[in-house]
Protein backbone atom coordinates (compact mmCIF):
# COMPACT_ATOMS: atom_id res chain seq x y z
CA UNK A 1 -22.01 54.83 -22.29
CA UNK A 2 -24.37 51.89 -23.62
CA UNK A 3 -21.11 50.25 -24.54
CA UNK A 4 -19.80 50.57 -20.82
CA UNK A 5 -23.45 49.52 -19.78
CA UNK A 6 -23.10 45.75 -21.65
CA UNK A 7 -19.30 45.30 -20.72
CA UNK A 8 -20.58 45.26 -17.00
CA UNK A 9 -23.46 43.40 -17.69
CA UNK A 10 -21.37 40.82 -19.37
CA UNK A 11 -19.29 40.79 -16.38
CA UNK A 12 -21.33 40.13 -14.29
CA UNK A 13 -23.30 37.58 -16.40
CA UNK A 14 -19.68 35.83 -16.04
CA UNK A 15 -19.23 36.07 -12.25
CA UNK A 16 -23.07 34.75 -11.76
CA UNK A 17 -21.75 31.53 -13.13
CA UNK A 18 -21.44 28.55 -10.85
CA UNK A 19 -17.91 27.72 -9.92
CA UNK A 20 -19.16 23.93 -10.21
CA UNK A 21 -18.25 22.74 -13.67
CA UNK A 22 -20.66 21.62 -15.85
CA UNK A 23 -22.37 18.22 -15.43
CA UNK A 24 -21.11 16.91 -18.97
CA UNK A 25 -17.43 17.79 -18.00
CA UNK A 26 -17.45 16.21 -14.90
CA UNK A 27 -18.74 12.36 -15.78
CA UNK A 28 -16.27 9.78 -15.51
CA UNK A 29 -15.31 7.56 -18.00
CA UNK A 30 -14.73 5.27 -14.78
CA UNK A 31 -15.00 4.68 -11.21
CA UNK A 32 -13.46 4.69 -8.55
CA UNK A 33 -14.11 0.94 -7.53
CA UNK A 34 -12.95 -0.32 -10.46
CA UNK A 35 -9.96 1.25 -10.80
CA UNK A 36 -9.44 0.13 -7.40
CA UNK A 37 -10.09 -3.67 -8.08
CA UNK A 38 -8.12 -3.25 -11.68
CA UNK A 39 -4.86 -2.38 -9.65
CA UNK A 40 -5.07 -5.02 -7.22
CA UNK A 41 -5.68 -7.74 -10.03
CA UNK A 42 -2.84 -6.22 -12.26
CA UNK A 43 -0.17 -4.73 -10.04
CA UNK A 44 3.16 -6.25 -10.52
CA UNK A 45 4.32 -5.50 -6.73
CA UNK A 46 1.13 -7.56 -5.54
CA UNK A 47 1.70 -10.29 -8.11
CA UNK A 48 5.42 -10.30 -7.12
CA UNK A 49 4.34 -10.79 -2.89
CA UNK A 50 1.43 -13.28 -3.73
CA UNK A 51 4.41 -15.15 -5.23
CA UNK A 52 6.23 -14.83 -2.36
CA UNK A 53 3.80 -15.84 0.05
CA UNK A 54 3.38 -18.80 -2.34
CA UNK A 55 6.98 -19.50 -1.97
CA UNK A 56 6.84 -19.65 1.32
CA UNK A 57 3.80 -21.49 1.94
CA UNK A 58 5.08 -24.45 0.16
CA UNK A 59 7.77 -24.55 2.87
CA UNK A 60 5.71 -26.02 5.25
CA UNK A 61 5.68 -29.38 3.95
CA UNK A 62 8.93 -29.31 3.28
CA UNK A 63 9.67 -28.20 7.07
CA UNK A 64 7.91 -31.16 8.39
CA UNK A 65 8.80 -33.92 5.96
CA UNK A 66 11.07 -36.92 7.42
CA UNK A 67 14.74 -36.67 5.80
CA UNK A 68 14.63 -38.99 2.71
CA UNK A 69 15.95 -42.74 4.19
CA UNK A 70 19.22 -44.09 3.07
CA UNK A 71 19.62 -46.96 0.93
CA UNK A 72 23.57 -48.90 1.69
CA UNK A 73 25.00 -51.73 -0.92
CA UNK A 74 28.23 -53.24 -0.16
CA UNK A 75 30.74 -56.03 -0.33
CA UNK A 76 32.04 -56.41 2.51
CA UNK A 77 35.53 -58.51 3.70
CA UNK A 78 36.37 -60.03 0.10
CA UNK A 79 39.87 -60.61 -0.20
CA UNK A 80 41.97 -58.15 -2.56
CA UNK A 81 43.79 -61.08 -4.11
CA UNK A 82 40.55 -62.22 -5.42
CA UNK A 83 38.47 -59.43 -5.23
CA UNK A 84 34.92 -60.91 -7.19
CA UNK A 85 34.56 -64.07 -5.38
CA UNK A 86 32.77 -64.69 -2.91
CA UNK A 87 33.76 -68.22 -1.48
CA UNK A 88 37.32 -67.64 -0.82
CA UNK A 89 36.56 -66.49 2.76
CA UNK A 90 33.75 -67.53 4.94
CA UNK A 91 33.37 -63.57 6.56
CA UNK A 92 33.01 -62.13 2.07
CA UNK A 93 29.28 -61.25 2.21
CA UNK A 94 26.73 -58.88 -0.23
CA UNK A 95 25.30 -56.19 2.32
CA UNK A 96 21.83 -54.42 1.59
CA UNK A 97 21.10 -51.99 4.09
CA UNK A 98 18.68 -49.16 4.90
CA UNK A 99 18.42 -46.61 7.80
CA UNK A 100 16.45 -43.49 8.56
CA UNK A 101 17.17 -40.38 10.23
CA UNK A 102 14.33 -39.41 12.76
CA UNK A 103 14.33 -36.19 14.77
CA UNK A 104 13.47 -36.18 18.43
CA UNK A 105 9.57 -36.20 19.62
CA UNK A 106 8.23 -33.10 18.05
CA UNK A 107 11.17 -31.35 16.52
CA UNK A 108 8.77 -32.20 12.86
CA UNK A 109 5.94 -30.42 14.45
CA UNK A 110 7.44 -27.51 15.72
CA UNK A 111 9.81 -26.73 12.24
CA UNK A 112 6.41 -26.97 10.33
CA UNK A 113 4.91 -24.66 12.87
CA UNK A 114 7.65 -22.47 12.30
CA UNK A 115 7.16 -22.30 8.63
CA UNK A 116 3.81 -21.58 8.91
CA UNK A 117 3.81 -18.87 11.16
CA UNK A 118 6.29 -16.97 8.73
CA UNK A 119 4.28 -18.06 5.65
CA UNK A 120 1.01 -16.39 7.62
CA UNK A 121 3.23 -13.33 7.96
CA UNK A 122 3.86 -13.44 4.31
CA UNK A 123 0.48 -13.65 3.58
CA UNK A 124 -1.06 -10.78 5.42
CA UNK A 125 2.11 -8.60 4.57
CA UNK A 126 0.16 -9.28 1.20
CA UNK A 127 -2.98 -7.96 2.07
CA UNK A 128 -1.09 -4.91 3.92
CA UNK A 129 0.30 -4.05 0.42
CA UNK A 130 -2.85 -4.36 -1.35
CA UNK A 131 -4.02 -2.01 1.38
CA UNK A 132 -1.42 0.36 0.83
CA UNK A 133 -1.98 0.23 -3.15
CA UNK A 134 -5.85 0.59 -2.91
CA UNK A 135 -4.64 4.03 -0.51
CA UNK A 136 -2.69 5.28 -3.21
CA UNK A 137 -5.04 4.99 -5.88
CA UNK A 138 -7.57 6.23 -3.97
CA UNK A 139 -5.25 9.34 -2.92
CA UNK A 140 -4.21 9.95 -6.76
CA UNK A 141 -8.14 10.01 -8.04
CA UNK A 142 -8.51 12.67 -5.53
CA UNK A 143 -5.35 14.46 -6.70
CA UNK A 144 -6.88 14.05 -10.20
CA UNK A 145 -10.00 15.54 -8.90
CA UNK A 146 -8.53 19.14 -6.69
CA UNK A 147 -6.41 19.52 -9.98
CA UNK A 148 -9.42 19.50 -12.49
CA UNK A 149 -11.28 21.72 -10.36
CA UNK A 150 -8.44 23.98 -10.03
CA UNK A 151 -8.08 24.36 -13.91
CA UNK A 152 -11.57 24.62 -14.33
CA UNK A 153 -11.20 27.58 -11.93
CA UNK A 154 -8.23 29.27 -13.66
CA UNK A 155 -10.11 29.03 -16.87
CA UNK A 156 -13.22 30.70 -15.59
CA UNK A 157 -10.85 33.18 -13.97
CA UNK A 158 -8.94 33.82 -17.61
CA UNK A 159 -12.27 34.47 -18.63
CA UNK A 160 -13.02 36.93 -16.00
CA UNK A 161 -9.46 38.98 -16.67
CA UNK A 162 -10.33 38.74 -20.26
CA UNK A 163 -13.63 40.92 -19.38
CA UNK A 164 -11.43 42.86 -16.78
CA UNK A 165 -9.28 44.05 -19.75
CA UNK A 166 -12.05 44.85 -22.14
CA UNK A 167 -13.65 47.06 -19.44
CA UNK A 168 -10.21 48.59 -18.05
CA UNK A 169 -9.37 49.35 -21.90
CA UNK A 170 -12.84 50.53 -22.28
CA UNK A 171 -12.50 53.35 -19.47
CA UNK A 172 -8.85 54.11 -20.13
CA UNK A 173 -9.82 55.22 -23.68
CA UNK A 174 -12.76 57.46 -22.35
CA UNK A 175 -10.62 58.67 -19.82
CA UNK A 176 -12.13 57.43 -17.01
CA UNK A 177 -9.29 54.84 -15.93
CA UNK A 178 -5.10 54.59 -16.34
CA UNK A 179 -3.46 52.60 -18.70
CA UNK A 180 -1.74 51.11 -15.66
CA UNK A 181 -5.21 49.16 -15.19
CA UNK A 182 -5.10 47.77 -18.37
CA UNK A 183 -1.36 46.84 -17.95
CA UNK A 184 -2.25 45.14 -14.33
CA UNK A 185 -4.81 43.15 -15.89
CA UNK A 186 -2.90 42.01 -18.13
CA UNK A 187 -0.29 40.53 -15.84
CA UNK A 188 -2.83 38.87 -13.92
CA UNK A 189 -4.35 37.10 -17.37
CA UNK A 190 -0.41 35.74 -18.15
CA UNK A 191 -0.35 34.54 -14.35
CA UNK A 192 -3.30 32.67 -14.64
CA UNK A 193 -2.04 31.08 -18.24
CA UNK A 194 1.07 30.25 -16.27
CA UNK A 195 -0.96 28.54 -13.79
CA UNK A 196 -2.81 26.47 -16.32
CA UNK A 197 0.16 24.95 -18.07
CA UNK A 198 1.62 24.43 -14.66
CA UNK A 199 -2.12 21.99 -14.02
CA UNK A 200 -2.35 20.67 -17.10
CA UNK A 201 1.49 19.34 -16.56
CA UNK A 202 0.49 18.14 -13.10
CA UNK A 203 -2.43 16.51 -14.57
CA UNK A 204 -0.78 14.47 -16.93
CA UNK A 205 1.73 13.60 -14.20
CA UNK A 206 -1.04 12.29 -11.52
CA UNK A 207 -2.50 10.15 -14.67
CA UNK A 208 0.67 9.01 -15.33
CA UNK A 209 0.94 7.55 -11.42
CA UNK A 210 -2.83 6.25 -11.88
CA UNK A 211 -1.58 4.15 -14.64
CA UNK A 212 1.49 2.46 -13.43
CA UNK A 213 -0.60 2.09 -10.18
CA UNK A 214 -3.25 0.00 -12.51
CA UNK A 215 -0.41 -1.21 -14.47
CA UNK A 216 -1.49 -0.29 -17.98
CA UNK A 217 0.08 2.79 -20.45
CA UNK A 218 1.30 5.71 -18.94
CA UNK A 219 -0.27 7.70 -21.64
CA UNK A 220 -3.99 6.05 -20.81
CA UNK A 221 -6.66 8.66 -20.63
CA UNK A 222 -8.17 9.05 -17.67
CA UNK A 223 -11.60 10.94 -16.68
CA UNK A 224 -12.90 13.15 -14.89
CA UNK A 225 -13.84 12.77 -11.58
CA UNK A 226 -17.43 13.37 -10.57
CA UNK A 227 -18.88 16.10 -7.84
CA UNK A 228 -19.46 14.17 -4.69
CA UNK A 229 -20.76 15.08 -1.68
CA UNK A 230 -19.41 14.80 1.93
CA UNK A 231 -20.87 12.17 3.79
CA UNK A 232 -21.15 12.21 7.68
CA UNK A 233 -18.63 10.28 9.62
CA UNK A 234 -19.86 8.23 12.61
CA UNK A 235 -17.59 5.92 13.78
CA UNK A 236 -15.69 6.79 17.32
CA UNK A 237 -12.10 6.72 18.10
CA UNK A 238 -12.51 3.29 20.08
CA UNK A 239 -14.75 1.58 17.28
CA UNK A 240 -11.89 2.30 14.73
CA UNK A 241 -9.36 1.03 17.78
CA UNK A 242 -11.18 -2.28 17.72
CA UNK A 243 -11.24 -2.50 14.29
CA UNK A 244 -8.14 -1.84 13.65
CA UNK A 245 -6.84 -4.97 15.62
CA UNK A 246 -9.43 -6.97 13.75
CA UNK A 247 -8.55 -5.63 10.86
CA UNK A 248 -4.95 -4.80 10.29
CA UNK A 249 -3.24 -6.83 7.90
CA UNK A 250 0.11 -6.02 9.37
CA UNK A 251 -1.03 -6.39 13.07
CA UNK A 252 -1.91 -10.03 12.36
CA UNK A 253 1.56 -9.95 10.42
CA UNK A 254 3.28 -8.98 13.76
CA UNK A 255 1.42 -11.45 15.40
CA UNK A 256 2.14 -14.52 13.48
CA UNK A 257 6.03 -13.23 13.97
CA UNK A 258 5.51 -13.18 17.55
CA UNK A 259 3.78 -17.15 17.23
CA UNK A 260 6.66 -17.63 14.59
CA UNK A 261 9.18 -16.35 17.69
CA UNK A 262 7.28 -18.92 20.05
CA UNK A 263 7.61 -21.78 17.71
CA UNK A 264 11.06 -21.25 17.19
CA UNK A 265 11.84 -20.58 20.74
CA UNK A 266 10.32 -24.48 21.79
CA UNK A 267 12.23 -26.08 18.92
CA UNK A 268 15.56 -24.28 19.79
CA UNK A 269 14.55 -26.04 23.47
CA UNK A 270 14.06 -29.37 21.77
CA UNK A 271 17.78 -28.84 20.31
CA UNK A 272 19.16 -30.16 23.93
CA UNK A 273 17.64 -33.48 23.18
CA UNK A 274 19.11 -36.41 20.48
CA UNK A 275 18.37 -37.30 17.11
CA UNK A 276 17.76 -40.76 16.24
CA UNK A 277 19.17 -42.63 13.43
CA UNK A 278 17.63 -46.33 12.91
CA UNK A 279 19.63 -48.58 10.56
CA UNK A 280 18.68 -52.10 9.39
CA UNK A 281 21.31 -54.36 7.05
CA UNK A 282 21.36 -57.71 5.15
CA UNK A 283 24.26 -59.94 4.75
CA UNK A 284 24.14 -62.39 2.06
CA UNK A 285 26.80 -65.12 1.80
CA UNK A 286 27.61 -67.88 -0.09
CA UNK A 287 28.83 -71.34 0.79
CA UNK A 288 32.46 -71.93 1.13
CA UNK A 289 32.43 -76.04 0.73
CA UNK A 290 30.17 -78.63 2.23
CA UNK A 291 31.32 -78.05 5.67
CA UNK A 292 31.18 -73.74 5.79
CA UNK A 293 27.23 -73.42 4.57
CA UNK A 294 27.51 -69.86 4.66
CA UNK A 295 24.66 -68.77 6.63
CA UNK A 296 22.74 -65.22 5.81
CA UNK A 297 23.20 -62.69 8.50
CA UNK A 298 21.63 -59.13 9.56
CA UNK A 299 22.20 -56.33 11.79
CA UNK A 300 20.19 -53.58 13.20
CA UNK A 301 21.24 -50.62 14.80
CA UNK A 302 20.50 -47.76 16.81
CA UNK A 303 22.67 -44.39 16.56
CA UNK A 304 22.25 -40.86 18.41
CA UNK A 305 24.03 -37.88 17.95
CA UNK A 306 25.49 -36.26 21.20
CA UNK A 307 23.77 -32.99 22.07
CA UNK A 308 27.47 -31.20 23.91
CA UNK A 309 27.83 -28.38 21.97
CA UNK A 310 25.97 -26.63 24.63
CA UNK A 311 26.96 -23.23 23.90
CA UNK A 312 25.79 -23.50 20.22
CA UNK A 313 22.17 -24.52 21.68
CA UNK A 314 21.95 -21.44 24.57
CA UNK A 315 22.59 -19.30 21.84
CA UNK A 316 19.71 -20.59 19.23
CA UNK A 317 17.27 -20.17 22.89
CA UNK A 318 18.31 -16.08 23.03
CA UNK A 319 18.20 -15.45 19.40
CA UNK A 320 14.33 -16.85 18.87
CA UNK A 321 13.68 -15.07 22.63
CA UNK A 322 15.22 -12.05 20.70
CA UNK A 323 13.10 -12.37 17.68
CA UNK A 324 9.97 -12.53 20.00
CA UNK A 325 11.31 -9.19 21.61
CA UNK A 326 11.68 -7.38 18.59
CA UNK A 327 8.22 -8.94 17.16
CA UNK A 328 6.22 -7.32 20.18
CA UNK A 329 8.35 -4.62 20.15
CA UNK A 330 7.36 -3.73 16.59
CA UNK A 331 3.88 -4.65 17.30
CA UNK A 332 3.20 -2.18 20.41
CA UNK A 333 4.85 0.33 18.03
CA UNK A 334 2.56 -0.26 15.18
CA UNK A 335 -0.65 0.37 18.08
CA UNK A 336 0.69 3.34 19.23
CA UNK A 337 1.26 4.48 15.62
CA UNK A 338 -2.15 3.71 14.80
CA UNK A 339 -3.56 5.32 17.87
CA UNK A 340 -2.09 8.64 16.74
CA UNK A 341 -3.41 8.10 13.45
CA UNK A 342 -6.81 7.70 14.19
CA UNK A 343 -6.56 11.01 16.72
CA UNK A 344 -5.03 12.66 13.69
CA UNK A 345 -6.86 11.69 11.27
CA UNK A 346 -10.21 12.24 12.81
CA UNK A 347 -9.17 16.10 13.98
CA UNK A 348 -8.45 16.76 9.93
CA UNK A 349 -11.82 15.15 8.87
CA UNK A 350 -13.38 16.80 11.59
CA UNK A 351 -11.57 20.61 10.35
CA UNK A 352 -11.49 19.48 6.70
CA UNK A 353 -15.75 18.86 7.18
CA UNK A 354 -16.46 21.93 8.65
CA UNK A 355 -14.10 24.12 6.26
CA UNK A 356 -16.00 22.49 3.02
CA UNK A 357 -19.71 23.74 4.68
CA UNK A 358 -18.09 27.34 5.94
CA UNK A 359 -17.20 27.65 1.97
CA UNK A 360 -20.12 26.27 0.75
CA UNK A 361 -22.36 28.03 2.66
CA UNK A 362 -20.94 31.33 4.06
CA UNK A 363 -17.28 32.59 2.44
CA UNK A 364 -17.70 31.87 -1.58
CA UNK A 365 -21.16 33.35 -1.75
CA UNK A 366 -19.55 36.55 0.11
CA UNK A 367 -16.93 36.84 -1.75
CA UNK A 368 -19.18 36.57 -4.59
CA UNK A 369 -21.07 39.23 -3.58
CA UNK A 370 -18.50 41.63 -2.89
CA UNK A 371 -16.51 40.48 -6.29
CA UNK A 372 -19.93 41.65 -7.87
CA UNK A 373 -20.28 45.06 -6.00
CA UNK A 374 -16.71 45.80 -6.80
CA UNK A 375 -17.12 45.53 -10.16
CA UNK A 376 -20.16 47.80 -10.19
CA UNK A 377 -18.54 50.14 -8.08
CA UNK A 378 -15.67 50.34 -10.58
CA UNK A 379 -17.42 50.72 -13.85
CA UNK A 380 -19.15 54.14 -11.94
CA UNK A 381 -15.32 55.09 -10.71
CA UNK A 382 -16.51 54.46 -6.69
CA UNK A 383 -13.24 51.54 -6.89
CA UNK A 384 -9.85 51.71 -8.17
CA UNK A 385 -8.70 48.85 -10.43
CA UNK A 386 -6.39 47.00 -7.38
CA UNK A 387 -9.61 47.00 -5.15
CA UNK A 388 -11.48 44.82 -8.13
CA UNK A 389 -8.39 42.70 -8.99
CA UNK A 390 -7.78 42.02 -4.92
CA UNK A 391 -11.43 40.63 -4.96
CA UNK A 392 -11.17 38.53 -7.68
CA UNK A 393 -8.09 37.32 -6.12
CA UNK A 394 -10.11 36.38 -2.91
CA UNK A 395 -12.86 34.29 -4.62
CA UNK A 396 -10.31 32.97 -7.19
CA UNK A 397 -8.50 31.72 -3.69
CA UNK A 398 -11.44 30.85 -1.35
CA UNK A 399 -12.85 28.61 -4.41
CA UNK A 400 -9.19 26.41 -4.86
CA UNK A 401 -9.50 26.18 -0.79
CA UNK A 402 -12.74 24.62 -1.17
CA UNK A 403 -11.93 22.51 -3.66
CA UNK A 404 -8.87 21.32 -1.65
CA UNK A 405 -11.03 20.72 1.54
CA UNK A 406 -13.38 18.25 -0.30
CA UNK A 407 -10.14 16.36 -1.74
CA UNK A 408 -8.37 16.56 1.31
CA UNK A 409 -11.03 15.40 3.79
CA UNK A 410 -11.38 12.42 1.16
CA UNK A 411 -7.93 11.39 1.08
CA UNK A 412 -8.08 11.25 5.00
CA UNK A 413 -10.55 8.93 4.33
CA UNK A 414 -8.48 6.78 2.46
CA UNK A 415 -5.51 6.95 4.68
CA UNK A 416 -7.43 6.57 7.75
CA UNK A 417 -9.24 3.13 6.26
CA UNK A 418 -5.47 2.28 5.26
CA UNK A 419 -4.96 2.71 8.99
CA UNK A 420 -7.51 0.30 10.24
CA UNK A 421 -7.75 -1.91 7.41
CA UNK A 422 -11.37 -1.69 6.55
CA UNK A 423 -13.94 0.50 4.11
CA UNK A 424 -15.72 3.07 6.08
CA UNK A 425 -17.91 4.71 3.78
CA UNK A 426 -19.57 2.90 0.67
C-alpha cells in the first residue's frame, strides 16, 4: 500500500511540473538580430545580386557616352607606277582625317535613362531578396523554436509513461490492474521514443537550413531559442497598405520597369529621326616643280543616315509600349497580392493570438487538472488504464498546439513584414 501511496505521489510530483523548460535550457547562444544581419552580410545569393546590380549600374555611363571618334590616314591618288612619291601627280596628297558619330538631340539622354531605370530595378530586386532571406531566417529560428519545445515535451511525457508503467506494473502484480495496462503503456513509451528521434532528426535538419542561410558549416551548433512573449499588434489593414507602397522593395522594382518602359518608349520615338556623322580631313601635298606649288587642301563633311526602314521603327514603339503593359500589369498584380496578404495574414495573427491565451490561460491548466484526477482516480481503481492514457494524450496534444500557436503567430509576423517591407515589432 505505502509503496502504491509514493508511486502516485511521484506522479503527480511529475505532472505538477511546468511544461515551460527550464530557464538554463532555453538561453541562446545567439539572437535573433544577429543571425539576421550575419546572413545578409554573408549570403552568397545577396553577394551574387549586389554584383549584379553593380553590373548594371556601370551601364549607365556607358549608355550615354558619345561613340569613340574616328581617326582616317591615307594616300590618296598616287600613281601605281610609282606608288611612294608624291610629286609625280599634282592630285597625290597625305590625308589626316577625323569624324564623329553624334546621335540625334536626346537619343544620349534617354539610353542613359534607360539604363538607369533597369539598374534601379536591379537594385531594389536586391533589397527584395534580402527581404526574402531575413523572412526565412526568421521563419527557420521559429521552426528551431516549436521543435525544441516539442522534444522538451516528449521527454517530459517519456518521463510520465515511465511512471505510468511503474504504477500499472505495480497494480498488475497486486492484482488490482491487467497486464494489458502495462503492455499499453509500454507502446505509448516506444511511440514517444519514436517521436523524439523523429525531432531530434528534424532539428538537425532546420540547423542545417539556418546555416547555409548564414552561410557558415552545416554542422554549426545552434541554440536554443528563448521563451518570448506575444506582443500586441496595432497596426490596421490600411496603415500596412500605405506602407507597403512605401516600402516594398519590389513595388519600387515594378515601378522603375514601368519608368524603364517610358524611357524606352521616347527613345524608340526618337528612332524616326537621323543620326549625324561630322567628318573633318587634311590634305597635304607636295610641290610638283616651280610652276605646280602644291597647295594644302581640306574638306569637311556632313553625313546622315536615312531613317526608311519604317517598319523596323513601329515595331521598337509596340514592343517598349508592351513592356510598359506587362510592367503595370505585374505591378497591379503584386497590390492585389499584397492586399490579400495583409487580410490573411492579419485573420491568422488575430486566431493564432487568441489560441496562445485560450491555452495559456484556460485548456492546459484543465487538462492538467483532469490528467491529475485521472491518475488519482486510477491508483484507487475509480479509472481504467485507457481513461488515464487518453488524458495524457490530451495535455501531451493541447501543450504541442500551444507551442505551435506562439511559433506560428511569429512566423506570420515575419511573412507579413516580408509583405510590406518593413519591421513591425522590435
Amino acid at each position: 500500500m505505502k509503496s502504491r501511496l509514493a508511486i502516485g505521489f511521484m506522479l503527480l510530483a511529475v505532472l505538477a511540473l511546468p511544461y515551460q523548460a527550464p530557464a538554463e535550457e532555453t538561453k541562446p547562444s545567439e539572437n535573433l538580430p544577429q543571425l539576421v544581419d550575419a546572413a545578409l552580410a554573408n549570403n552568397p545569393e545577396v553577394k551574387a545580386s549586389e554584383a549584379r546590380w553593380e553590373m548594371f549600374r556601370n551601364r549607365v555611363a556607358q549608355a550615354g557616352a558619345l561613340d569613340d571618334p574616328m581617326l582616317m590616314l591615307k594616300m590618296q591618288s598616287f600613281l601605281i607606277r610609282d606608288p611612294f612619291n608624291s610629286r609625280r601627280d599634282p592630285m597625290s596628297q597625305r590625308v589626316i582625317g577625323i569624324s564623329q558619330q553624334l546621335p540625334f538631340w536626346g537619343k544620349r539622354d534617354l539610353k542613359a535613362e534607360v539604363a538607369s531605370r533597369e539598374a534601379e530595378a536591379l537594385k531594389w530586386q536586391v533589397a527584395e531578396r534580402k527581404l526574402e532571406l531575413a523572412r526565412m531566417v526568421k521563419e527557420t529560428w521559429y521552426q528551431i523554436f516549436l521543435t525544441d519545445k516539442e522534444l522538451q515535451i516528449v521527454e517530459k511525457n517519456i518521463r510520465i509513461m515511465d511512471d505510468f508503467i511503474a504504477l500499472a506494473e505495480t497494480k498488475y502484480s497486486v492484482g488490482q490492474g491487467a497486464q494489458q495496462d502495462v503492455f499499453k503503456a509500454q507502446v505509448e513509451r516506444s511511440k514517444m521514443v519514436d517521436m523524439k528521434i523523429s525531432l531530434e532528426q528534424q532539428r538537425k535538419s532546420l540547423q542545417a537550413t539556418l546555416n547555409t542561410l548564414l552561410y557558415r558549416p552545416a554542422e554549426t551548433p545552434v541554440g536554443k531559442v528563448a521563451d518570448f512573449e506575444l506582443k500586441p499588434f496595432t497596426w490596421s489593414p490600411d496603415q500596412l497598405r500605405s506602407m507597403a507602397q512605401e516600402n516594398r522593395p519590389l513595388v519600387k522594382s515594378l515601378r522603375a520597369e514601368i519608368e524603364k518602359g517610358e524611357a524606352g518608349h521616347r527613345l524608340a520615338e526618337k528612332e524616326y529621326f537621323p543620326d549625324v556623322n561630322l567628318s573633318f580631313e587634311y590634305m597635304q601635298r607636295d610641290p610638283i616643280n616651280d610652276m605646280e606649288a602644291g597647295y594644302d587642301m581640306y574638306s569637311a563633311g556632313l553625313t546622315f543616315n536615312l531613317p526608311i526602314q519604317r517598319e523596323r521603327r513601329h515595331a521598337m514603339v509596340r514592343e517598349s509600349s508592351a513592356e510598359i503593359a506587362m510592367a503595370t500589369a505585374e505591378l497591379n498584380t503584386l497590390n492585389n497580392s499584397i492586399n490579400l496578404g495583409i487580410a490573411d495574414s492579419l485573420a491568422q495573427l488575430e486566431r493564432r493570438e487568441k489560441l496562445a491565451k485560450l491555452y495559456r490561460t484556460g485548456i492546459i491548466p484543465q487538462a492538467e487538472q483532469s490528467l491529475e484526477s485521472a491518475t488519482i482516480g486510477y491508483r484507487v481503481n475509480k479509472v481504467d488504464f485507457l481513461t488515464l492514457l487518453d488524458n495524457r494524450l490530451t495535455l501531451f496534444n493541447y501543450e504541442r498546439d500551444y507551442y505551435e500557436s506562439l511559433a506560428e503567430y511569429q512566423m506570420r509576423l515575419a511573412q507579413l513584414e516580408a509583405l510590406v517591407g518593413k519591421e513591425l515589432q522590435e
